[in-house]
Protein backbone atom coordinates (compact mmCIF):
# COMPACT_ATOMS: atom_id res chain seq x y z
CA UNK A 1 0.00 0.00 0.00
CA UNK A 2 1.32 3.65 -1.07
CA UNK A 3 1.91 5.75 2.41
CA UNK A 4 -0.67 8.16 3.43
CA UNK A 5 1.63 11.08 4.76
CA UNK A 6 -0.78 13.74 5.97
CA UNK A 7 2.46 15.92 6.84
CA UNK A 8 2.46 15.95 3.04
CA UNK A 9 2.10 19.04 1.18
CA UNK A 10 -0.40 18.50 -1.03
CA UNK A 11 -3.06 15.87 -2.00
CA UNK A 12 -3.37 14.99 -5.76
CA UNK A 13 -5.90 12.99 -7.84
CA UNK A 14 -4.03 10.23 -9.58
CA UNK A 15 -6.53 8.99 -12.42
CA UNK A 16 -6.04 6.08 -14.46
CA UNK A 17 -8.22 6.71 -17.68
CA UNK A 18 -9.76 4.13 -19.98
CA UNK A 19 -10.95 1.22 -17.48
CA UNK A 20 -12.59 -1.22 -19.91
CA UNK A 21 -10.78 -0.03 -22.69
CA UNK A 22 -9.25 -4.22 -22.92
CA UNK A 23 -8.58 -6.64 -20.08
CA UNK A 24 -5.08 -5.88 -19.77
CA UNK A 25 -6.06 -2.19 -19.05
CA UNK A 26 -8.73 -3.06 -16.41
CA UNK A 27 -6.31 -5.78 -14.66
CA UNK A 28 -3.88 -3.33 -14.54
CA UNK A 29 -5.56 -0.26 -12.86
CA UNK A 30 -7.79 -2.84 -10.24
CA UNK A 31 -3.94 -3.78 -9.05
CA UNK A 32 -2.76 -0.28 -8.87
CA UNK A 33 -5.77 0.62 -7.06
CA UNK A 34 -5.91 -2.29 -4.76
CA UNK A 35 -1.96 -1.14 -3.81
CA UNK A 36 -2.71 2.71 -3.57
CA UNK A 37 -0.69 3.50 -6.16
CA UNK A 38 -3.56 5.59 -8.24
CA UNK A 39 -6.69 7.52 -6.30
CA UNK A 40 -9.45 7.19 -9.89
CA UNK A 41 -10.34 5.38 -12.59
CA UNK A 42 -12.94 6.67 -15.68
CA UNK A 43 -14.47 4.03 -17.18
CA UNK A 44 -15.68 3.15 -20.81
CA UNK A 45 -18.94 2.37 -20.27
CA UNK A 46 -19.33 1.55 -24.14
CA UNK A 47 -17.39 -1.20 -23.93
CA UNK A 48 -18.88 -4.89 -23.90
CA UNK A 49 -16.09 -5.04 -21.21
CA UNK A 50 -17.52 -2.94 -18.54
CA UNK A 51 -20.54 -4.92 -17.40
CA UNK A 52 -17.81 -7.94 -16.32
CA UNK A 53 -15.16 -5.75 -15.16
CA UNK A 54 -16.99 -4.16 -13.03
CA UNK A 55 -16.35 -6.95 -10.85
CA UNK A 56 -12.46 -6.03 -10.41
CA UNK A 57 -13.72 -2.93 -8.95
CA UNK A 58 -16.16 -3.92 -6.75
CA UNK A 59 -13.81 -4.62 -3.29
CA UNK A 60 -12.11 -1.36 -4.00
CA UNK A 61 -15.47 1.11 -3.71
CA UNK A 62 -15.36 3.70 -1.21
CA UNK A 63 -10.99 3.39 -1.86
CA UNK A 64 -11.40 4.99 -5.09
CA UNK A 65 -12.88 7.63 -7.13
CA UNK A 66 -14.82 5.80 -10.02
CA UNK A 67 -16.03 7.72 -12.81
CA UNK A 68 -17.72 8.03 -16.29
CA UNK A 69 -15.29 8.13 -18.77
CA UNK A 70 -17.69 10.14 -21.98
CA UNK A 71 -17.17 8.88 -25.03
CA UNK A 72 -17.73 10.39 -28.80
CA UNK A 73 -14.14 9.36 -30.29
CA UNK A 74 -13.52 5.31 -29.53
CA UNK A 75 -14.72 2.69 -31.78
CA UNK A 76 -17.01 1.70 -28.53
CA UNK A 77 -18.82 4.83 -29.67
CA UNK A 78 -18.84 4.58 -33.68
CA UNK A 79 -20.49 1.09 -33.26
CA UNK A 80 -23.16 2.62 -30.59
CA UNK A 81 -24.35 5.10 -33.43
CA UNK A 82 -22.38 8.34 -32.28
CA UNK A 83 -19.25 8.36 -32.64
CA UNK A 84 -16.82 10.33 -34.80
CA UNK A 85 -12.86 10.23 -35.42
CA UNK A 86 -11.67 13.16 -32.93
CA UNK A 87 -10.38 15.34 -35.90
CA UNK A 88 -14.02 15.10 -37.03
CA UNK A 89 -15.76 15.63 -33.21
CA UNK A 90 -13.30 18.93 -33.26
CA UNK A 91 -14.12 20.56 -36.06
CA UNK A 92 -18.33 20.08 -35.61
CA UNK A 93 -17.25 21.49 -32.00
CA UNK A 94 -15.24 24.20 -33.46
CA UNK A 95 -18.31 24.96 -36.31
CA UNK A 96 -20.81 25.21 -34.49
CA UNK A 97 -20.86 22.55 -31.50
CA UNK A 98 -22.79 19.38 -31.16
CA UNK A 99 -26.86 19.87 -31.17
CA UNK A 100 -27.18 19.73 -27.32
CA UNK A 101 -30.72 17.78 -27.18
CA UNK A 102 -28.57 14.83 -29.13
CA UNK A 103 -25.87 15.33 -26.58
CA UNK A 104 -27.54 15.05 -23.80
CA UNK A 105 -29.25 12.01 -25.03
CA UNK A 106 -26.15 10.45 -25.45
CA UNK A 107 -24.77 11.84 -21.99
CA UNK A 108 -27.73 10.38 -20.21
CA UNK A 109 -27.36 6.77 -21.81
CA UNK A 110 -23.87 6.66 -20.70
CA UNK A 111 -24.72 7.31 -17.28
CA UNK A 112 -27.28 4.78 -17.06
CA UNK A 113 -25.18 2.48 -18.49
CA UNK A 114 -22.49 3.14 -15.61
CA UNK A 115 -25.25 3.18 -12.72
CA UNK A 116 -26.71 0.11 -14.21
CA UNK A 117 -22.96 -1.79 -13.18
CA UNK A 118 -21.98 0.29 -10.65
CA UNK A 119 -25.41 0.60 -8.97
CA UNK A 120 -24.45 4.25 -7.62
CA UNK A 121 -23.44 7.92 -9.21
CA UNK A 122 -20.37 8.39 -10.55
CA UNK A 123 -17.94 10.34 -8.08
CA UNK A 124 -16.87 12.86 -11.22
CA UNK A 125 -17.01 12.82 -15.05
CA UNK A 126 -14.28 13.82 -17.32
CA UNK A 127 -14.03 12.63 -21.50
CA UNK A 128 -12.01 10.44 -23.76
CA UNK A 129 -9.84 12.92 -25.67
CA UNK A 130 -11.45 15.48 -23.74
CA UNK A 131 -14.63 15.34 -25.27
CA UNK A 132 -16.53 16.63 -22.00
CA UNK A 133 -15.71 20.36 -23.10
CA UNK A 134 -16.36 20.32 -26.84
CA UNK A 135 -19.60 22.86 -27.61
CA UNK A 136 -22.80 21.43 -27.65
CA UNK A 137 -21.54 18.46 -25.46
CA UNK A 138 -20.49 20.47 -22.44
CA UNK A 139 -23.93 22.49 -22.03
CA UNK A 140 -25.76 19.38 -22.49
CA UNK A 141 -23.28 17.60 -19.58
CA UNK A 142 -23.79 20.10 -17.07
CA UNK A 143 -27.57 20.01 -17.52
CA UNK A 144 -27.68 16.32 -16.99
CA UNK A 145 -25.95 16.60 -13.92
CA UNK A 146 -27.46 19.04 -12.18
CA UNK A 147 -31.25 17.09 -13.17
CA UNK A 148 -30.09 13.87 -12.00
CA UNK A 149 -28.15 14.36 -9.09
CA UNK A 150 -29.12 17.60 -7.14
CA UNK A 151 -27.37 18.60 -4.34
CA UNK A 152 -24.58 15.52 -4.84
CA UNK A 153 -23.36 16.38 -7.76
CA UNK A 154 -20.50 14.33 -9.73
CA UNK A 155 -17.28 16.56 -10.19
CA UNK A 156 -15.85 17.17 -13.60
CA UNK A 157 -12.71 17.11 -15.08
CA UNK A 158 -11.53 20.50 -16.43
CA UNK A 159 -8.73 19.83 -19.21
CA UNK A 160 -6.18 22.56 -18.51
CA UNK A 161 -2.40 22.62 -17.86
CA UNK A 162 -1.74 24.98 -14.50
CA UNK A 163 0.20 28.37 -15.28
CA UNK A 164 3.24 27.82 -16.92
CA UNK A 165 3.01 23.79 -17.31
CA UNK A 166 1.35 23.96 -20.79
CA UNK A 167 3.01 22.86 -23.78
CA UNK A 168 1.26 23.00 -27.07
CA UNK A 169 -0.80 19.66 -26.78
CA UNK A 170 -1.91 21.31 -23.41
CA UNK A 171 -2.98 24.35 -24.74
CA UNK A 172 -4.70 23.03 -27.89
CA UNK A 173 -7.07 20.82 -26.04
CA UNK A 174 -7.23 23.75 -22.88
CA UNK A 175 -8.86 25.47 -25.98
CA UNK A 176 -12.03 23.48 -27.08
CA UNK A 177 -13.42 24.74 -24.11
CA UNK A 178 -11.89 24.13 -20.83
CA UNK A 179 -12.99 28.13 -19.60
CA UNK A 180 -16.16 27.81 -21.09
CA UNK A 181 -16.79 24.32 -19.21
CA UNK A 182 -15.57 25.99 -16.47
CA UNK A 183 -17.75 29.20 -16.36
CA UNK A 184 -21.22 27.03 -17.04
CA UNK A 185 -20.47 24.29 -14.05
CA UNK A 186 -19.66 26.86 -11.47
CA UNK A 187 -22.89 28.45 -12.56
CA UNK A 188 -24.98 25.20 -12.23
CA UNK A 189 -22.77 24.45 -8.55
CA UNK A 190 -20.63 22.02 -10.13
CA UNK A 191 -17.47 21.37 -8.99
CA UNK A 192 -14.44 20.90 -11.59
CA UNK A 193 -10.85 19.93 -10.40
CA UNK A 194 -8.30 22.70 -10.47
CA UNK A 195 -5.99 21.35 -13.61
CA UNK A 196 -4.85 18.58 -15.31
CA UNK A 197 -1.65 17.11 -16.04
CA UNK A 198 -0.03 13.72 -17.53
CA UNK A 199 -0.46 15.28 -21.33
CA UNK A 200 1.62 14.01 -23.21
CA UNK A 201 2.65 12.34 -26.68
CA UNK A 202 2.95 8.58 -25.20
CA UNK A 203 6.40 8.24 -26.92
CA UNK A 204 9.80 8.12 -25.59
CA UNK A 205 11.71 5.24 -23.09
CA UNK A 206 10.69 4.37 -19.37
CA UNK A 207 12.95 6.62 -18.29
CA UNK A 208 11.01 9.88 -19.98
CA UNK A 209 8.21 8.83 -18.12
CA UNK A 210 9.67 8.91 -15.09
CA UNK A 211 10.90 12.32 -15.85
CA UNK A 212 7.77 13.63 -17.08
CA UNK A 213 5.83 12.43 -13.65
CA UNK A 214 8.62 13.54 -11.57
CA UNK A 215 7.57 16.96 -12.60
CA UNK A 216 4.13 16.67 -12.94
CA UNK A 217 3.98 15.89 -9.44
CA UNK A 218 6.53 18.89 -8.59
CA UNK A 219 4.06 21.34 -10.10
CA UNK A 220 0.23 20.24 -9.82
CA UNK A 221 -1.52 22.41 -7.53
CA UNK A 222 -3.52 21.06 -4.72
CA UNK A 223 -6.60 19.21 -5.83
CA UNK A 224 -5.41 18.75 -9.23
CA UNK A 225 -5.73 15.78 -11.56
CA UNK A 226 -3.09 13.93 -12.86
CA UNK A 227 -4.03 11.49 -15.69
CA UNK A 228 -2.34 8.36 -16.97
CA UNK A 229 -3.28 5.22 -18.94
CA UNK A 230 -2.00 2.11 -17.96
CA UNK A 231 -2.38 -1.59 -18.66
CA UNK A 232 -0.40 -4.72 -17.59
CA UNK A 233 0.88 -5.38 -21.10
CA UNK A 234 0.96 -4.03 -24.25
CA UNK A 235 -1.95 -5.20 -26.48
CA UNK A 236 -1.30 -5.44 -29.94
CA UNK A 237 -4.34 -3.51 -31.22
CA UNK A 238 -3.81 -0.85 -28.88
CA UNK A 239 -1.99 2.70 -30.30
CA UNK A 240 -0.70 3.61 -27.27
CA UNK A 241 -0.14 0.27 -25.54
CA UNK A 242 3.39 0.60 -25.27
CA UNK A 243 3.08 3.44 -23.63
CA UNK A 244 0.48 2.19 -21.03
CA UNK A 245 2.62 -0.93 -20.52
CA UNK A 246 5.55 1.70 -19.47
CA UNK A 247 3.13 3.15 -17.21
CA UNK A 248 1.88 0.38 -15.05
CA UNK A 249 5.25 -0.61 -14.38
CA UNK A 250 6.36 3.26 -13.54
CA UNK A 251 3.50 3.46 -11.56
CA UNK A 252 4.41 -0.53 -9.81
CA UNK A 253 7.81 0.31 -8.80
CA UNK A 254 9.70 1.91 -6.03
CA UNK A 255 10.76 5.04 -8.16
CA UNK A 256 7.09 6.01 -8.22
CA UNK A 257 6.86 5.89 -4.50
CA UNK A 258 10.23 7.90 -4.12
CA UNK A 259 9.04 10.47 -6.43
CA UNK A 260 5.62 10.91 -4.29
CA UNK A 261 7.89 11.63 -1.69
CA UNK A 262 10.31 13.88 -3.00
CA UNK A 263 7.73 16.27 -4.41
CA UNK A 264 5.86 16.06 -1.00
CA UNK A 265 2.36 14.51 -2.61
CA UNK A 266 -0.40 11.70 -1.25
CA UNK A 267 -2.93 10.45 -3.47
CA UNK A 268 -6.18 11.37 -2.67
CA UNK A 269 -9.78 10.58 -3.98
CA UNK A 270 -11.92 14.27 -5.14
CA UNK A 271 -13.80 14.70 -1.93
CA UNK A 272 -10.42 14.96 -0.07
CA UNK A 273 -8.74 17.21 -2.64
């Protein structure tokens, strides 16, 4: 188990993304979880995966942030009727947005789906590629939650580097609407995490990695979210499975824990942050 230092500076959302996305991705964040080594998980709930992985999560609730993982961009979303490539889901954002009575259809399917598994709310919702602040999709979002859950409202993911930690990946997808989804929550009393980190290109060695977290952790704010996709193995259909095979072991190891240390963090779940 990962130490809880309270004398710890600051408390930071670890979130592994894309539960369901394949088995080796949902084995591989229920271990990291069940060792304290990540504080979320967003799950596909397009998948045909999700309604038997649940189980992997089930003797971690109330240890872990669960959440809805929205999806326009996967192929979990083209064969439900949706979804587009994400070069084509940013230009209808950027020309116009998404009709938001078709959004919010879509929104409010994918959160049955995820209370029909999970039997509860999910504790925030965020987007594959980011999706949760393209126009059209974010009005539609923040509606939904504030009809279905009231006063206990699911916090969001707002996709924005902190001051002076965005490089141009950052910045691009800070730009389909990160302010915007930011200004509409706050009006409808939703709560949205500080910033995001973990953006990044998925190439490079083990060792970039471990530099790249190493200062992630350094300079997330309090209550910030950093995101990362790992898997226990690299699956051969997967784009970026390399990458999330790198990451599970990263996130295994003893380096990982040192580097918690060093930069003075503990993993926390939202309603700590």
């Amino acid at each position: 188990m990962m130490p809880n230092d309270n004398r710890a500076s600051k408390g930071v959302i670890l979130c592994a993304d894309d539960f369901a996305v394949h088995a080796s991705a949902s084995l591989g964040i229920a271990k990291l979880a069940a060792l304290g080594r990540i504080s979320a998980t967003s799950v596909m709930v397009l998948s045909p995966r999700w309604p038997q992985d649940v189980a992997l999560l089930q003797e971690l609730r109330g240890r872990l942030d669960v959440g809805l993982h929205l999806d326009w961009t996967s192929d979990f979303a083209v064969a439900a009727g949706h979804g587009l490539s994400l070069k084509a889901a940013m230009l209808k954002a950027a020309l116009g947005g998404f009709d938001q009575t078709a959004a919010r259809a879509v929104i409010e399917r994918q959160l049955d789906l995820f209370e029909a598994q999970w039997q509860a709310p999910p504790d925030y919702v965020d987007g594959h590629q980011h999706v949760q602040q393209f126009a059209g999709i974010r009005e539609a979002l923040v509606q939904a939650l504030a009809r279905r859950y009231g006063a206990h409202k699911p916090y969001l993911r707002i996709s924005r580097a902190p001051a002076g930690a965005a490089d141009l990946k950052s910045r691009v997808i800070a730009a389909m609407g990160a302010r915007a989804l930011e200004t509409i929550a706050a009006r409808a009393g939703v709560t949205g995490a500080r910033a995001l980190l973990g953006i990044y290109d998925f190439s490079g060695t083990p060792a970039r990695y471990a530099e790249l977290m190493a200062g992630w952790l350094r300079t997330a704010p309090a209550g910030s979210i950093i995101m990362c996709h790992p898997a226990q193995a690299a699956e051969p259909d997967d784009e970026i499975g390399i990458a999330r095979a790198q990451e599970f072991n990263y996130l295994m190891g003893t380096d990982f824990s040192a580097a918690l240390s060093r930069a003075g963090v503990r993993l926390v779940r939202g309603c700590s942050a």
